[in-house]
N, C-alpha and C. Protein backbone atom coordinates (compact mmCIF):
# COMPACT_ATOMS: atom_id res chain seq x y z
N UNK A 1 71.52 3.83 68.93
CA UNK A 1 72.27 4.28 67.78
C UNK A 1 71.55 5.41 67.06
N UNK A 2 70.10 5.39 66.69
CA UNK A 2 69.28 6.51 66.28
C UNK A 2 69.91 7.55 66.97
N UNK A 3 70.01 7.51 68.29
CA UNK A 3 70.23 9.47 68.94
C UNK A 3 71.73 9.78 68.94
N UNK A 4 72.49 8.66 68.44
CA UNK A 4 73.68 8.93 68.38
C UNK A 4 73.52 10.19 66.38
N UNK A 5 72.89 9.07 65.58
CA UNK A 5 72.92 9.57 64.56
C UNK A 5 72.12 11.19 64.79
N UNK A 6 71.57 11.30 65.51
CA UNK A 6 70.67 12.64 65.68
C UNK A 6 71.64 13.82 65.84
N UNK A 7 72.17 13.24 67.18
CA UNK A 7 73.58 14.20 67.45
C UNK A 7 74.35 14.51 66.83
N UNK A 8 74.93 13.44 65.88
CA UNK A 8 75.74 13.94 65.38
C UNK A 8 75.09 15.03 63.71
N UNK A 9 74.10 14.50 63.43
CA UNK A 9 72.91 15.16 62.38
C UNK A 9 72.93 16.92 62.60
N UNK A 10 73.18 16.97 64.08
CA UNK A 10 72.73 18.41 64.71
C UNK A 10 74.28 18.95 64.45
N UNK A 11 74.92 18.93 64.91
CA UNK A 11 76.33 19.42 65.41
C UNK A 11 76.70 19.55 63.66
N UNK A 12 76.39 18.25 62.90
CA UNK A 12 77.28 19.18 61.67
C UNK A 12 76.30 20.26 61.11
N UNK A 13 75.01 20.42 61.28
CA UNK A 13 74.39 21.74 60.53
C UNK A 13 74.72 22.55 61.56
N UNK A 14 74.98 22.38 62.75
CA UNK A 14 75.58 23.70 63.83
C UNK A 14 76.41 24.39 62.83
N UNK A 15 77.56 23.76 62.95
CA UNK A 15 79.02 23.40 62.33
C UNK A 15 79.02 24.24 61.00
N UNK A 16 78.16 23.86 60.20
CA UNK A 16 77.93 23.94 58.70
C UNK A 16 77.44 25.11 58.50
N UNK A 17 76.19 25.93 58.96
CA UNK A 17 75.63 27.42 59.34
C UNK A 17 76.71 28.29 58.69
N UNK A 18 77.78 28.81 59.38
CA UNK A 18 78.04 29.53 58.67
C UNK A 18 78.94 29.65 57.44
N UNK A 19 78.58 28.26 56.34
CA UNK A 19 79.12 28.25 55.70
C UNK A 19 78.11 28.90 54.15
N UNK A 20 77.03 28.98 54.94
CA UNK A 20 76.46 29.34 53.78
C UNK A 20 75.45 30.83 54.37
N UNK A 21 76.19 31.18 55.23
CA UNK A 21 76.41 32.91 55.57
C UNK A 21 76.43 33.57 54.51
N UNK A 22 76.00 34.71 54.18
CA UNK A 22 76.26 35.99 53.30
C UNK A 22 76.70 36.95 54.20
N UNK A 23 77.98 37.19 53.70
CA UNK A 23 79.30 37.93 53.50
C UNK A 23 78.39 39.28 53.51
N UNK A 24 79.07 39.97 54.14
CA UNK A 24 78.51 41.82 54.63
C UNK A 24 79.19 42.26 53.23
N UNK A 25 78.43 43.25 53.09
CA UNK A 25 79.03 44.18 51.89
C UNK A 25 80.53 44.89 52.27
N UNK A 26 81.37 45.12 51.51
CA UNK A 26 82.06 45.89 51.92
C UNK A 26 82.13 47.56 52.13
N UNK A 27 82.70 48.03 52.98
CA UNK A 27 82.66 49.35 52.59
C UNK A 27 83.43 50.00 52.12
N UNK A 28 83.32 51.22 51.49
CA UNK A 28 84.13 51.82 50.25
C UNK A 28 84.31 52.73 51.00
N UNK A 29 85.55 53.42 51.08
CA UNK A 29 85.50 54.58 51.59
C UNK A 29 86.28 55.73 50.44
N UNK A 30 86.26 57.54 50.54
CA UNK A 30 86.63 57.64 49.43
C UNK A 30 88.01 57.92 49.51
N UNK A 31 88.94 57.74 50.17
CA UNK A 31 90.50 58.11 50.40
C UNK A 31 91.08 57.09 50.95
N UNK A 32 92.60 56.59 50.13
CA UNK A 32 93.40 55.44 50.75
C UNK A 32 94.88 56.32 50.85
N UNK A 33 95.17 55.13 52.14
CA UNK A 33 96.83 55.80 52.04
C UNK A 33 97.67 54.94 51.72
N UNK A 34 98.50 55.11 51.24
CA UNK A 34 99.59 54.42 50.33
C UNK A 34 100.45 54.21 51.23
N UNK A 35 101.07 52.88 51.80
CA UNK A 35 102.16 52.91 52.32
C UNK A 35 103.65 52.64 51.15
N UNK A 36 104.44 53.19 51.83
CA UNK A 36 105.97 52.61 50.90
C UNK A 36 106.40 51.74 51.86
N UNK A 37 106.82 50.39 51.64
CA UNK A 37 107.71 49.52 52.22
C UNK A 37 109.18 49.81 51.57
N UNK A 38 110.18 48.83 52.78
CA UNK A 38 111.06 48.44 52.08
C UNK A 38 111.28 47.77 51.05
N UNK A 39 112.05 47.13 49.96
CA UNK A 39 112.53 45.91 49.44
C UNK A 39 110.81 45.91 48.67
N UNK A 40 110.31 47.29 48.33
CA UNK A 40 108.95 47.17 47.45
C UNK A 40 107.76 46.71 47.61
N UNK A 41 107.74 46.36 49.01
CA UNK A 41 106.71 46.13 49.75
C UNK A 41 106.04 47.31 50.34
N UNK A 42 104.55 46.81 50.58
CA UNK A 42 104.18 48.36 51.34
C UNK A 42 102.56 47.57 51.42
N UNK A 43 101.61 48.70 51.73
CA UNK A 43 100.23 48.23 52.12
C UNK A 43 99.61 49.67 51.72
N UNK A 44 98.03 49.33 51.83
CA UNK A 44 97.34 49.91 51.51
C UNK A 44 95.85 50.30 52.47
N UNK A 45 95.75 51.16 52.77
CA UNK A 45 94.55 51.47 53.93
C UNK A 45 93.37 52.41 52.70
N UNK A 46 92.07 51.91 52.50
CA UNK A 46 91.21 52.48 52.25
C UNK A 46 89.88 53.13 52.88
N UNK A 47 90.23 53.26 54.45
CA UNK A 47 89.28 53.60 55.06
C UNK A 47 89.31 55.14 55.62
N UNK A 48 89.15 56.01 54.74
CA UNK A 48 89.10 57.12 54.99
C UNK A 48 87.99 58.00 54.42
N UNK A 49 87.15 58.96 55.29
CA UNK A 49 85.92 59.22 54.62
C UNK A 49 86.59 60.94 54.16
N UNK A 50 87.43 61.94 54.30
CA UNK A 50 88.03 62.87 53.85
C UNK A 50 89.96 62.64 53.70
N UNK A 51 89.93 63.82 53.13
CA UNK A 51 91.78 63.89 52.58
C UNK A 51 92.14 64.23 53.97
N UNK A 52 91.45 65.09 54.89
CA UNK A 52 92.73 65.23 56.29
C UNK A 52 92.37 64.33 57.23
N UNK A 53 91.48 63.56 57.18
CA UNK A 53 91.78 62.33 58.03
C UNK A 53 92.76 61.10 57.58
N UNK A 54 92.79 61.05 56.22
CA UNK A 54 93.88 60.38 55.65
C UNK A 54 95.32 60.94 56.04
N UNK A 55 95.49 61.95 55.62
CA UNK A 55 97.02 62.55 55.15
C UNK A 55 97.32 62.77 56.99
N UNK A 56 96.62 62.69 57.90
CA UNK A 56 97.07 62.76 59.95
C UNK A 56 97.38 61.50 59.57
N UNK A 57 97.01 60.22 59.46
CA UNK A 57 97.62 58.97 59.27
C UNK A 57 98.96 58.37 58.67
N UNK A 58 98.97 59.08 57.27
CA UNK A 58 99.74 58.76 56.19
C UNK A 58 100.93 59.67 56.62
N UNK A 59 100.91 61.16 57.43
CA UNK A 59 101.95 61.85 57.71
C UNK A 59 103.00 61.06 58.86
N UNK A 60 102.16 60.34 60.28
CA UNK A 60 102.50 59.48 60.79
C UNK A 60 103.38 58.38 60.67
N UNK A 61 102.91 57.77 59.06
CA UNK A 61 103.43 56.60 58.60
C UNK A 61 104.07 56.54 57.87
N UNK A 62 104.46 57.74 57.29
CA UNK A 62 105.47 57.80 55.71
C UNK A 62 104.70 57.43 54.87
N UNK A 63 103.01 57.35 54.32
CA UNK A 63 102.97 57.43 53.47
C UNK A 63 102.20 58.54 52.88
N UNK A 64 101.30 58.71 51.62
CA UNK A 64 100.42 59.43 51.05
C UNK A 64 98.82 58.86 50.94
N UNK A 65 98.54 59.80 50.79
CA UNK A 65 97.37 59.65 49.94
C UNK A 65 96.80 60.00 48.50
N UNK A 66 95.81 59.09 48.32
CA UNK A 66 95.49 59.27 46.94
C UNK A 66 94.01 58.54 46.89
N UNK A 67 93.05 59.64 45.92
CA UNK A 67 91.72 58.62 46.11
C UNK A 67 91.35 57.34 45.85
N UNK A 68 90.33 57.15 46.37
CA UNK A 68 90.06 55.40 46.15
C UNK A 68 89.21 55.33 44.43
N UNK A 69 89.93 54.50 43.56
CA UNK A 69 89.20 54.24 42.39
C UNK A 69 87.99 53.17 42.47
N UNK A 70 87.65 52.77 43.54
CA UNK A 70 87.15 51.58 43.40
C UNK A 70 86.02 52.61 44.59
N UNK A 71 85.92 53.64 44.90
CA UNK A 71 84.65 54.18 45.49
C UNK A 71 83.49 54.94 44.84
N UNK A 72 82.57 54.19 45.16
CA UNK A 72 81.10 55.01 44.52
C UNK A 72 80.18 55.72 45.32
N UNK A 73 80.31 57.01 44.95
CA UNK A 73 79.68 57.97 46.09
C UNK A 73 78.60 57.19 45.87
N UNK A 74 78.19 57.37 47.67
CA UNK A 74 76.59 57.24 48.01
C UNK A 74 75.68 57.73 47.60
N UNK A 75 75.75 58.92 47.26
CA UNK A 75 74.55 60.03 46.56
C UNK A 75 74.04 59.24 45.43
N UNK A 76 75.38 58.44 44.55
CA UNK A 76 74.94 57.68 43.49
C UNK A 76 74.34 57.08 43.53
N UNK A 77 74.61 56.09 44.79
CA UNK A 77 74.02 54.83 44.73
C UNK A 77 72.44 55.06 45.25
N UNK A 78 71.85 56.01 45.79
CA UNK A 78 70.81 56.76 46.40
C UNK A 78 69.53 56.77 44.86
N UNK A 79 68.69 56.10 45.40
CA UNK A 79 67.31 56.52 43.56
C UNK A 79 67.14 58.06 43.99
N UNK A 80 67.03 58.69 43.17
CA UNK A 80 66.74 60.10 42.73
C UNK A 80 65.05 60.23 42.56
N UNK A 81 64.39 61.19 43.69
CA UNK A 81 63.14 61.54 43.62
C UNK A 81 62.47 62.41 42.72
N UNK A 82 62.07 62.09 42.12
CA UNK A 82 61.55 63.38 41.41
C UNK A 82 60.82 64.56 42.36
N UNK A 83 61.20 65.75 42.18
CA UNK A 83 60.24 66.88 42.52
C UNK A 83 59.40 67.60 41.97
N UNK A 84 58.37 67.68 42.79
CA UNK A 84 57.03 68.35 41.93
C UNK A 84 56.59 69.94 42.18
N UNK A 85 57.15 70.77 41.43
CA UNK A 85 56.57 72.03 41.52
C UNK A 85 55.59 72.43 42.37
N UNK A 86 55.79 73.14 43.42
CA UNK A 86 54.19 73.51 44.36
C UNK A 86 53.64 74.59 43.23
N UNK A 87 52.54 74.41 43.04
CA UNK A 87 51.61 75.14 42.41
C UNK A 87 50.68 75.87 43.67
């Protein structure tokens, strides 16, 4: 009965693992395209890193584009070095 309890001891932290996973960051990209649905439905694609890789998509699909509010340039997110004058 012990190696029964073992087994089964193992299989639920197998099991269990990725429940306490950390989730990948998401990525931001800075251009989404807007779809229009029918009946006011529609969707939304935010993975675009310029406006003409968006708008080849969105021309395709009937919809537009428009930037992403929810993107923070990288440069930002980047610490800023100070530079030191060559003397």
């Amino acid at each position: 009965m012990t190696r029964f309890h073992i087994a089964l001891s193992t299989a639920l932290a197998i099991f269990a693992l990725p429940a306490f996973a950390q989730p990948d960051a998401a990525i931001e990209y800075p251009w989404c395209v807007q779809y229009s649905g029918r009946d006011g439905g529609g969707g939304r694609n935010c993975g675009f890193i310029n406006y003409e890789q968006c708008m080849m998509t969105a021309r395709g699909a009937g919809g537009f584009c428009e930037q992403n509010l929810f993107y923070l340039d990288q440069q930002a997110k980047r610490p800023q070095r100070s530079r030191k004058p060559n003397n």
